[in-house]
C-alpha atoms as a PDB file:
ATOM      1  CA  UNK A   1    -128.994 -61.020  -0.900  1.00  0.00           C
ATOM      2  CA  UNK A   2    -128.551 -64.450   1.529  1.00  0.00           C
ATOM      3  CA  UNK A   3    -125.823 -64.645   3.105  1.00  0.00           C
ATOM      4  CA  UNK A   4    -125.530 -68.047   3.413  1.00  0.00           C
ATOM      5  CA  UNK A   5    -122.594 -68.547   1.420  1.00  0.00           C
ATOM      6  CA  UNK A   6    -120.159 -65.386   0.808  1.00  0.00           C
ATOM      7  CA  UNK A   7    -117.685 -65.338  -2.089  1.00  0.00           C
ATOM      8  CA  UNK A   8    -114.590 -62.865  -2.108  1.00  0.00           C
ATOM      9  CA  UNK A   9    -112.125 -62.520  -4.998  1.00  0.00           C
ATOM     10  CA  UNK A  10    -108.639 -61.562  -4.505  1.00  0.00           C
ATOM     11  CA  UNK A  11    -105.035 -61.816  -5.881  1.00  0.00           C
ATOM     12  CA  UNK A  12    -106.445 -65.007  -8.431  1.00  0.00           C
ATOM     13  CA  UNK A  13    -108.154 -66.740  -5.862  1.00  0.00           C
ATOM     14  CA  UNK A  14    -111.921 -67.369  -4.753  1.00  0.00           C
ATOM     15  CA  UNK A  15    -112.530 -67.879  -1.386  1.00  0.00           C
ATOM     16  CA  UNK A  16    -116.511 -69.301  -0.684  1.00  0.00           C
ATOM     17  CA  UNK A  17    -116.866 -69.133   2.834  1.00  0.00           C
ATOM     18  CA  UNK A  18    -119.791 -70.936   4.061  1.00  0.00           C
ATOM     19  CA  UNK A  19    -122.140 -68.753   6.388  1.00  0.00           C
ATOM     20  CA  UNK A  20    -124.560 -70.110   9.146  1.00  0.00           C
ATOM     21  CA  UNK A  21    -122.069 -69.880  11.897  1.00  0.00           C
ATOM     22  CA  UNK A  22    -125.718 -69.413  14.379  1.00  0.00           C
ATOM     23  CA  UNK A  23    -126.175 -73.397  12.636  1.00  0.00           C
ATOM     24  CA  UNK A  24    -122.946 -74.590  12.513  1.00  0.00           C
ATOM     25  CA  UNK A  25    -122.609 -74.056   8.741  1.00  0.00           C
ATOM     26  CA  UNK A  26    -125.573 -76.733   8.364  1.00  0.00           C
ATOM     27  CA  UNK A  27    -125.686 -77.207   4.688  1.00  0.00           C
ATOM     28  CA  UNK A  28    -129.443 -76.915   3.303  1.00  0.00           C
ATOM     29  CA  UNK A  29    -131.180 -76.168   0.132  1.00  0.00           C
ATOM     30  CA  UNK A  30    -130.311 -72.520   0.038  1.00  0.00           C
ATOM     31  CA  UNK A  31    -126.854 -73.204   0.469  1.00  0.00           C
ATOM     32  CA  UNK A  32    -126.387 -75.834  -1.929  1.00  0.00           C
ATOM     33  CA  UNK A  33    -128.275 -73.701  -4.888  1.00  0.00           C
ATOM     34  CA  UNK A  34    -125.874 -70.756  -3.249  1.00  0.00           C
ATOM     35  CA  UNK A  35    -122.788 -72.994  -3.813  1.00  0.00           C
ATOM     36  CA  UNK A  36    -123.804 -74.908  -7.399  1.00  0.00           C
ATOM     37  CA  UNK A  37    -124.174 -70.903  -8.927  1.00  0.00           C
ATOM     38  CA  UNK A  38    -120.835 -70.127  -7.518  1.00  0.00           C
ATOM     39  CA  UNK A  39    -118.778 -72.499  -8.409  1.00  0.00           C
ATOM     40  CA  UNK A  40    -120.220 -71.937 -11.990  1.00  0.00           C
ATOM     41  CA  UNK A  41    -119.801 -68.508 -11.742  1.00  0.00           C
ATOM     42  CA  UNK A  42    -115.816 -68.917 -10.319  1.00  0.00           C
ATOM     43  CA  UNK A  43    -115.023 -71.637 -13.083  1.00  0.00           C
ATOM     44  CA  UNK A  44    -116.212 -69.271 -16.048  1.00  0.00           C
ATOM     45  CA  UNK A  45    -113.715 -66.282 -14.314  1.00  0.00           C
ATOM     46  CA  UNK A  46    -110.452 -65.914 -16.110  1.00  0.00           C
ATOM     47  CA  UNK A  47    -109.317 -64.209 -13.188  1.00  0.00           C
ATOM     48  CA  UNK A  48    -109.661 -66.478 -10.840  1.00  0.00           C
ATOM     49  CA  UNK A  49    -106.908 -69.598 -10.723  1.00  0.00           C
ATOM     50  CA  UNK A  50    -107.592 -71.716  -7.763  1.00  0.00           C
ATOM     51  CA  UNK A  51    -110.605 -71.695  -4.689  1.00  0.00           C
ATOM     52  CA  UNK A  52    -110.653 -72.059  -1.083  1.00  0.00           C
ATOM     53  CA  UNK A  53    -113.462 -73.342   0.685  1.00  0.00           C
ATOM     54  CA  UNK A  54    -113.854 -72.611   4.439  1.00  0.00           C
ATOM     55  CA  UNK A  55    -116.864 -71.706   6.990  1.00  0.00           C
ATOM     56  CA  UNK A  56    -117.965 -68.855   9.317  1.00  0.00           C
ATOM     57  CA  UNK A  57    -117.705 -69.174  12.826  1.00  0.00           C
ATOM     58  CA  UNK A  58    -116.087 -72.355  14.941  1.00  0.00           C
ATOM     59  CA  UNK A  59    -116.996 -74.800  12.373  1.00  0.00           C
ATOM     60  CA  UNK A  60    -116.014 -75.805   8.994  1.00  0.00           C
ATOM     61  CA  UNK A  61    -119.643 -77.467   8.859  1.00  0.00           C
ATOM     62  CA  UNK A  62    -121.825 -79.649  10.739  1.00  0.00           C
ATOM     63  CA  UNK A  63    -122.830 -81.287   7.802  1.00  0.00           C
ATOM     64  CA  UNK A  64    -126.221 -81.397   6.640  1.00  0.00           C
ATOM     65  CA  UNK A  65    -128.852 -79.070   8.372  1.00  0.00           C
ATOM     66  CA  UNK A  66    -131.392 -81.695  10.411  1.00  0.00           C
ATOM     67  CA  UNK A  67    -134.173 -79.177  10.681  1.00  0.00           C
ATOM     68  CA  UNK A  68    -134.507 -79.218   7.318  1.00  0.00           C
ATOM     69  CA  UNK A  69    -134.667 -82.922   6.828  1.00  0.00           C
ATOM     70  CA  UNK A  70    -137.057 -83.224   9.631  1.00  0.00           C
ATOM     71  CA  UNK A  71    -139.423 -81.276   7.478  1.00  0.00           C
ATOM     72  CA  UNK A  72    -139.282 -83.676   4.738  1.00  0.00           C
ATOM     73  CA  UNK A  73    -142.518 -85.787   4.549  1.00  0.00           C
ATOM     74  CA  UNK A  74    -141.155 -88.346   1.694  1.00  0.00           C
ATOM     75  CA  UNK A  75    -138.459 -90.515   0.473  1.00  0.00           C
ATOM     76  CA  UNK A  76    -138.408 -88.097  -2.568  1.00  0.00           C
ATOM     77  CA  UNK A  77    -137.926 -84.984  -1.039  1.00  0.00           C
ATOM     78  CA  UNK A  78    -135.208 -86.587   0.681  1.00  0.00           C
ATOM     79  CA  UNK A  79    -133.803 -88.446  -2.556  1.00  0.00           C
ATOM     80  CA  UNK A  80    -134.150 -84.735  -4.315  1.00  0.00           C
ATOM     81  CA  UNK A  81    -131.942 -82.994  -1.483  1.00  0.00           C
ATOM     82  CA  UNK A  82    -129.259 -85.318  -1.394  1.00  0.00           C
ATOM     83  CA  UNK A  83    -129.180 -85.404  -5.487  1.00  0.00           C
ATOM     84  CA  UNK A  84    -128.446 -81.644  -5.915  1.00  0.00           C
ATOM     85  CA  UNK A  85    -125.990 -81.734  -2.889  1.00  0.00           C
ATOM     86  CA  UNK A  86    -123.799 -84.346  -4.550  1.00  0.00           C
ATOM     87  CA  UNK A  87    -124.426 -82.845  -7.671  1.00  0.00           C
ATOM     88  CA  UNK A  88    -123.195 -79.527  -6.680  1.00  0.00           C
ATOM     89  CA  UNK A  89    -119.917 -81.506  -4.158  1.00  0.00           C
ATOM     90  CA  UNK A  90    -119.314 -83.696  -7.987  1.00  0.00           C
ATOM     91  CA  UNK A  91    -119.122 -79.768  -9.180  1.00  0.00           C
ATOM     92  CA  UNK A  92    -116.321 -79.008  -6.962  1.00  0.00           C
ATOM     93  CA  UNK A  93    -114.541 -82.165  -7.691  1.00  0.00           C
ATOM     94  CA  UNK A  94    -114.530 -82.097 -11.333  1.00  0.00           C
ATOM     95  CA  UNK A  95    -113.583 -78.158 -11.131  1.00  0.00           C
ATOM     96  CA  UNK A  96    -111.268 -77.525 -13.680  1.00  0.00           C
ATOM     97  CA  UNK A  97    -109.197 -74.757 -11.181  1.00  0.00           C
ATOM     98  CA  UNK A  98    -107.443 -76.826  -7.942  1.00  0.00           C
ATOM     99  CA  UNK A  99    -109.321 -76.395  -4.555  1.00  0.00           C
ATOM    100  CA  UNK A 100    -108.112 -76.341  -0.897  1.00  0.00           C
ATOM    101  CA  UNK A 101    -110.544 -76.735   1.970  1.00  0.00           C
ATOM    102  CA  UNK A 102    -109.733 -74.859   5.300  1.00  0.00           C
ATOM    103  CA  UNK A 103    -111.360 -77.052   7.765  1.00  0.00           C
ATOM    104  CA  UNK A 104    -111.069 -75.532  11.922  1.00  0.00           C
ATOM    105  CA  UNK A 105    -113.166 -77.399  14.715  1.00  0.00           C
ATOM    106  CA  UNK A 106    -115.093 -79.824  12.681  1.00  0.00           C
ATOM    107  CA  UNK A 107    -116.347 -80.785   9.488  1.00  0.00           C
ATOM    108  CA  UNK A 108    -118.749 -83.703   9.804  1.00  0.00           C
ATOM    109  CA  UNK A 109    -121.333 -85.584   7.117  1.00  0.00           C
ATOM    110  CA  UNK A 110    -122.329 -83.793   4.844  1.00  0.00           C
ATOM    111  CA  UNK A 111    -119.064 -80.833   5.881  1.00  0.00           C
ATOM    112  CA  UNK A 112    -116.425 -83.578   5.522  1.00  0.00           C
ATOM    113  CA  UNK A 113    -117.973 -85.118   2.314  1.00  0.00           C
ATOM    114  CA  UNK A 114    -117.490 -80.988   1.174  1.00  0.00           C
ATOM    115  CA  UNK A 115    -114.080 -80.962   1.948  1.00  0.00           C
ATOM    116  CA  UNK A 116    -113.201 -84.272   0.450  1.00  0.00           C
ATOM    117  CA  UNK A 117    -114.422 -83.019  -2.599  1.00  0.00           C
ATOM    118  CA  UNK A 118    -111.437 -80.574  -2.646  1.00  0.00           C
ATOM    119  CA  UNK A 119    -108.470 -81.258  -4.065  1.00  0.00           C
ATOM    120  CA  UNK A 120    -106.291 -80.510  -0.848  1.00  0.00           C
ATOM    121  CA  UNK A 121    -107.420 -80.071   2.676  1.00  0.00           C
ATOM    122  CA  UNK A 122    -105.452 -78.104   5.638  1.00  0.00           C
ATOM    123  CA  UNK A 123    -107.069 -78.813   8.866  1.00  0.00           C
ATOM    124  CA  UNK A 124    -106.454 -76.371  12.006  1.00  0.00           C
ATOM    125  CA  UNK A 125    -104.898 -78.648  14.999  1.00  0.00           C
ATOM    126  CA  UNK A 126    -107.460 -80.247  17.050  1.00  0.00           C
ATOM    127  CA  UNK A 127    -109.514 -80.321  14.268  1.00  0.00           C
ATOM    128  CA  UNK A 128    -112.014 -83.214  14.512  1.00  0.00           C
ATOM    129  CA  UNK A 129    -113.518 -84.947  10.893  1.00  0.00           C
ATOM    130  CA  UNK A 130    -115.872 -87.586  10.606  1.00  0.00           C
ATOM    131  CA  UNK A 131    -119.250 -88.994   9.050  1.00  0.00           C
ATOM    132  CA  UNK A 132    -121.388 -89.209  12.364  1.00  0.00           C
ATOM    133  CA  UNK A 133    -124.830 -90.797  10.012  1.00  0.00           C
ATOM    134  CA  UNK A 134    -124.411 -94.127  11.181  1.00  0.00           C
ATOM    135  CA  UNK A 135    -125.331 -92.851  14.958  1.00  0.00           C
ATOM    136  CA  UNK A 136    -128.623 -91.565  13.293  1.00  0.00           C
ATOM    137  CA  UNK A 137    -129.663 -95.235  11.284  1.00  0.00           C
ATOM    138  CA  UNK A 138    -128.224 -93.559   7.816  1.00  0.00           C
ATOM    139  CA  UNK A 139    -125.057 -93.815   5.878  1.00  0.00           C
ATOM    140  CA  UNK A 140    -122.911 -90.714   4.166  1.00  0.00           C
ATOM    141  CA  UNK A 141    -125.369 -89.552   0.905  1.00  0.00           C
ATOM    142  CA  UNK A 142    -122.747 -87.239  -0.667  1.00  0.00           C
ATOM    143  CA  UNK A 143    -120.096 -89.290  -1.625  1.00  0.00           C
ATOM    144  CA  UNK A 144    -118.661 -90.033   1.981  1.00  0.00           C
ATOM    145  CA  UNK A 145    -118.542 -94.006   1.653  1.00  0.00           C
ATOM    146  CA  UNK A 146    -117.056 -93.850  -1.751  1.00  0.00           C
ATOM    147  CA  UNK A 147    -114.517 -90.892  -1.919  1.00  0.00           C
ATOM    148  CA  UNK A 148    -113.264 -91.365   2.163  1.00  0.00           C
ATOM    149  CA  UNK A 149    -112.330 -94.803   1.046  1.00  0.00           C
ATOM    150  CA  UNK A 150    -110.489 -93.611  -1.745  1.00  0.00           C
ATOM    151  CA  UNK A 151    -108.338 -91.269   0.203  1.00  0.00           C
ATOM    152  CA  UNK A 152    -107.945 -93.322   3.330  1.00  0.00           C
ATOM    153  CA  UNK A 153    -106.762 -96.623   3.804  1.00  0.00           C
ATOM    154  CA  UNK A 154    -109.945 -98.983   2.928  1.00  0.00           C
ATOM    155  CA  UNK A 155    -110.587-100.090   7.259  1.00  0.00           C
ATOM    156  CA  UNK A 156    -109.782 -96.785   8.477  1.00  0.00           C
ATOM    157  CA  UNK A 157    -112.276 -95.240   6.493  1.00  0.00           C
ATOM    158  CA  UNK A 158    -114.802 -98.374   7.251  1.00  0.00           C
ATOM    159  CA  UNK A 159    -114.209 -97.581  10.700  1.00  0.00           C
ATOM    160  CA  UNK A 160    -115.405 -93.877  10.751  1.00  0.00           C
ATOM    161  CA  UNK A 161    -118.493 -94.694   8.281  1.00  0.00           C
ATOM    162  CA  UNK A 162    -119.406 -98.013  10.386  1.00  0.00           C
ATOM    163  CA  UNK A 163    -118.684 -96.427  13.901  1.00  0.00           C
ATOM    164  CA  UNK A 164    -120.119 -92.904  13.254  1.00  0.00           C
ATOM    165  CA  UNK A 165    -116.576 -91.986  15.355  1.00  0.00           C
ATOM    166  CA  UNK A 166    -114.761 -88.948  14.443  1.00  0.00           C
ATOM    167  CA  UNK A 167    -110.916 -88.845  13.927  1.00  0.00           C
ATOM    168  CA  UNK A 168    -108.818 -85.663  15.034  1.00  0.00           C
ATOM    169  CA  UNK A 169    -106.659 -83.592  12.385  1.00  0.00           C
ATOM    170  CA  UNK A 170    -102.796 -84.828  13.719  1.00  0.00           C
ATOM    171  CA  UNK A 171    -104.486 -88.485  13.004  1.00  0.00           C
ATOM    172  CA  UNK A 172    -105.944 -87.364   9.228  1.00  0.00           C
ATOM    173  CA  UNK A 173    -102.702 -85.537   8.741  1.00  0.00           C
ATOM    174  CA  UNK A 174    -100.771 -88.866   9.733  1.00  0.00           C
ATOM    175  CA  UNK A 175    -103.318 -90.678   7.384  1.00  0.00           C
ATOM    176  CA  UNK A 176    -102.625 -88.327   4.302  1.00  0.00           C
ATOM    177  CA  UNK A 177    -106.355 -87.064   4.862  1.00  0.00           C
ATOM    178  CA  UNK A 178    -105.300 -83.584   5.266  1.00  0.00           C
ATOM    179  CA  UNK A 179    -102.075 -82.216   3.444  1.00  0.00           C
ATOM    180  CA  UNK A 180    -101.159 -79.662   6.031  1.00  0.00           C
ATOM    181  CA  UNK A 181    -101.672 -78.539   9.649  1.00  0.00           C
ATOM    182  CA  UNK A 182    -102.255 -75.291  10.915  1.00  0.00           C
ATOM    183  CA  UNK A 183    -102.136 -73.596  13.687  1.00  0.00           C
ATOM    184  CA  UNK A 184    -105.686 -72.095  16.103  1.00  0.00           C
ATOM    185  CA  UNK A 185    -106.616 -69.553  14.333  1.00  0.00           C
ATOM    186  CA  UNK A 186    -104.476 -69.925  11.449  1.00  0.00           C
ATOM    187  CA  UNK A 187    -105.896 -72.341   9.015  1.00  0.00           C
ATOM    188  CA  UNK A 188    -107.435 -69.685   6.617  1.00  0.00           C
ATOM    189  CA  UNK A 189    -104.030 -68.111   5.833  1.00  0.00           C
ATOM    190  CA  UNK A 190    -102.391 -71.465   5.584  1.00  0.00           C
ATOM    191  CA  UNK A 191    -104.643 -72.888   3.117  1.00  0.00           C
ATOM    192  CA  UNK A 192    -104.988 -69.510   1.232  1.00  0.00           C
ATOM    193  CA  UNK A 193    -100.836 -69.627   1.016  1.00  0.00           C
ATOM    194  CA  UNK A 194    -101.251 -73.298  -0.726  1.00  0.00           C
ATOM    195  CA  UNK A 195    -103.941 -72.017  -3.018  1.00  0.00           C
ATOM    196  CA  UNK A 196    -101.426 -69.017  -4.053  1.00  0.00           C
ATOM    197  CA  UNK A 197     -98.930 -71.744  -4.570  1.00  0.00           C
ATOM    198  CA  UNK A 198    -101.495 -73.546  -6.895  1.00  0.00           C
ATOM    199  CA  UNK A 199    -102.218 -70.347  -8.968  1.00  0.00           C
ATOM    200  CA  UNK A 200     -98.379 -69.579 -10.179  1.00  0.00           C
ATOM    201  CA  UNK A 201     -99.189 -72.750 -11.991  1.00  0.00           C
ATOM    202  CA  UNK A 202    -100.544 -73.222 -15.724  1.00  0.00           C
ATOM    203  CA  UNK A 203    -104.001 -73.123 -15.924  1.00  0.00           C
ATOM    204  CA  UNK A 204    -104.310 -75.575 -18.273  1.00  0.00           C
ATOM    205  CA  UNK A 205    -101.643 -78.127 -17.079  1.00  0.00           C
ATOM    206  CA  UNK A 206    -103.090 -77.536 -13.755  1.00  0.00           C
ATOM    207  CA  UNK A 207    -106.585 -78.511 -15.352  1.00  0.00           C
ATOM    208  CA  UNK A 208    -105.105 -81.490 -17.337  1.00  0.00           C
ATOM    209  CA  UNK A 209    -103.243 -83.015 -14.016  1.00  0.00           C
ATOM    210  CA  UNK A 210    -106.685 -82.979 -11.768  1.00  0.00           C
ATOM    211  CA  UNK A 211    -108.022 -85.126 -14.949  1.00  0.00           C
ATOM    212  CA  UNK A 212    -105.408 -87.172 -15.163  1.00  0.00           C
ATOM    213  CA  UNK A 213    -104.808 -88.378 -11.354  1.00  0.00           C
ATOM    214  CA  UNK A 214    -108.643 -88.123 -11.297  1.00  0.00           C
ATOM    215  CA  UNK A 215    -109.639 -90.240 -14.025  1.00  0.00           C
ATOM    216  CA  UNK A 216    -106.241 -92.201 -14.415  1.00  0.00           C
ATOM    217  CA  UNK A 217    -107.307 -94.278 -11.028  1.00  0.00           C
ATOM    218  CA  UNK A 218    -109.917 -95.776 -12.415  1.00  0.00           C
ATOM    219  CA  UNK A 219    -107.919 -96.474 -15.490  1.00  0.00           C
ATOM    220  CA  UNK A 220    -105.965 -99.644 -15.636  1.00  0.00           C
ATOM    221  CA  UNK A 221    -101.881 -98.636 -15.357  1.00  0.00           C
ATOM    222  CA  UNK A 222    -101.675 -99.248 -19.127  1.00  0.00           C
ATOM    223  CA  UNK A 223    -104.472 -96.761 -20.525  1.00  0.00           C
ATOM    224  CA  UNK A 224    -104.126 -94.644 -17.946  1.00  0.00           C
ATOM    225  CA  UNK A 225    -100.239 -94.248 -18.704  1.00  0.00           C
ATOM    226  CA  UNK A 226    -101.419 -93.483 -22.554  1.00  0.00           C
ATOM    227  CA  UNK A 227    -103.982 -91.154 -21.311  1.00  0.00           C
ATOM    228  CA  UNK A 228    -101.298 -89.217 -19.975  1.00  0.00           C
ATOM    229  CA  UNK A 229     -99.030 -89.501 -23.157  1.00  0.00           C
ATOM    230  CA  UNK A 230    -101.977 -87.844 -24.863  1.00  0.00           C
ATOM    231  CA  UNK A 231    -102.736 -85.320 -22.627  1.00  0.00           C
ATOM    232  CA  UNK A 232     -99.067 -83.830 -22.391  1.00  0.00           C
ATOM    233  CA  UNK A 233     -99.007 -83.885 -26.093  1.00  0.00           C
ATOM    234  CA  UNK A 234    -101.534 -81.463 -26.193  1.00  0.00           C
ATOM    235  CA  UNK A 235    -100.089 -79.335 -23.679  1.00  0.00           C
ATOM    236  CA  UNK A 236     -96.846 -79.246 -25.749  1.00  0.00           C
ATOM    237  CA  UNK A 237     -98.963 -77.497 -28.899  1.00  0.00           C
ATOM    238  CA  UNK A 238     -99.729 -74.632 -25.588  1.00  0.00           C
ATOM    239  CA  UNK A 239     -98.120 -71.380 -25.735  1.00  0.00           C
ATOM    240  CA  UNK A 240     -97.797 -71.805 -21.639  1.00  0.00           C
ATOM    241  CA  UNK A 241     -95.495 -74.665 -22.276  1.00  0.00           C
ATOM    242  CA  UNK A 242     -93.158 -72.343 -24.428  1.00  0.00           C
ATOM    243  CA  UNK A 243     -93.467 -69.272 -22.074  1.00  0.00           C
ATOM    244  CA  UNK A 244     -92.732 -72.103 -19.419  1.00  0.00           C
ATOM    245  CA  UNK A 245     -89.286 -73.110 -20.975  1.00  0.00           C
ATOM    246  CA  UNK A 246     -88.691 -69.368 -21.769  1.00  0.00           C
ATOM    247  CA  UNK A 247     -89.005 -68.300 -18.471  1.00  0.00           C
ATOM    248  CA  UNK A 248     -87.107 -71.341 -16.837  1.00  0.00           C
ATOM    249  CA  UNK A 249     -84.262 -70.122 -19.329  1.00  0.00           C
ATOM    250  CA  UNK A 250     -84.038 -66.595 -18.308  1.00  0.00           C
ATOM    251  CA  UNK A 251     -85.049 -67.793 -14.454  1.00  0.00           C
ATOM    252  CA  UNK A 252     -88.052 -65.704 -14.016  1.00  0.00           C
ATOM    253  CA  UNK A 253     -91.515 -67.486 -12.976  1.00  0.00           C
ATOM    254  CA  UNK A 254     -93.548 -68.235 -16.061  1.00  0.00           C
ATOM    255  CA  UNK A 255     -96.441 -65.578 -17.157  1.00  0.00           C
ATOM    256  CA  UNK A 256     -98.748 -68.128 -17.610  1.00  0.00           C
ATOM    257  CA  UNK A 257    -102.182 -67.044 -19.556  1.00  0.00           C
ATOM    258  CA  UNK A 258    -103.900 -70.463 -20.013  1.00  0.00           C
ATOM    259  CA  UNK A 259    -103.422 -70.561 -23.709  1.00  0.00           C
END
């Protein structure tokens, strides 16, 4: 079986650890057909309650593996690649358990667009991030000039995409880029200890507030505000939102099942 991507279940989490450390965690075809199946495979598992995405090696990612688009001899092959690899990153973003992304030495292109696709990010220190395509006469292809934007004020993130310049983690973390900073060597256990935070949470009010903060942005205030009245009506029919005020009664944490 490739090893390109590994997957490893434990204690309600899924940790996918990308695995080319001999290419920098390049993402190519293999690996984004690896990663589409597993995130399908992790969303339809009861057992698992949140995911943390991370890479082999000294690298989160390089981004997207050159060789490989070298080899491409048309505008379609090229057209086809980058459509399954935002596909698969739209996957991740619309996953209905919260992600973390445990990014150490650097994530660039196609790595960063990855790990903005997660919900949360912890960065080791020293970290660097950045969409490098404009040095090579391209722009970001999976979702880098619309999603960096989104997270980062509008001329900082025009500045990476249009400069092709990196930024380090302490700056990202400064920015709100990256929720948390760990330590060399560290940024696994940190970012698995936020994902075990995540998973003592109700699977289905977890689920519901990813589509509302998602979804509610592009919302005007108005109907995004009533989108949310809806949705927390619905939770309130849950039995997790009477085990919730059960448990907050007798001051245990809540058994939540997702039902």
């Amino acid at each position: 079986m490739s090893t390109v991507l590994r997957v490893e279940l434990r204690d309600g989490l899924a940790v996918l650890t990308l695995d080319r450390p001999g290419r920098l965690n390049a993402v190519d075809s293999e690996t984004v057909d690896r990663l589409t199946r597993a995130l399908i495979d992790v969303r339809d598992d009861d057992d698992v309650r949140a995911l943390v995405v991370t890479g082999a090696g000294r690298a989160f990612s390089a981004g997207a593996d050159l060789g490989e688009i070298e080899s491409f001899t048309s505008p379609g092959q090229f057209r086809d690649f980058v459509g399954r690899l935002t596909d698969a990153y739209a996957l991740l973003e619309d996953f209905p358990k919260p992600s973390v992304a445990a990014v150490h030495g650097f994530a660039f292109g196609g790595g960063l667009e990855l790990a903005l696709a997660c919900d949360l990010r912890v960065a080791e220190r020293g970290a660097r991030l950045g969409l490098p395509e404009m040095k090579l006469g391209v722009l970001p292809g999976a979702g880098g000039t619309q999603r960096l934007p989104r997270l980062l004020p509008p001329a900082v993130a025009k500045q990476m995409i249009l400069t092709g310049e990196p930024i380090d983690a302490e700056r990202a973390h400064t920015l709100g880029l990256v929720n948390e900073l760990a330590e060399p060597g560290e940024v696994l256990s940190v970012a698995e200890k936020l994902a075990a935070s995540l998973t003592a949470g109700a699977p289905l009010a977890l689920a519901a507030g990813k589509r509302l903060i998602d979804h509610g942005l592009d919302m005007g205030l108005e109907a995004a505000i009533s989108y949310e009245r809806e949705t927390v009506s619905v939770l309130f029919s849950t039995e997790d939102r009477a085990e919730g005020l059960k448990a907050f009664r007798e001051r245990r944490p809540g058994d939540f099942r997702g039902v």
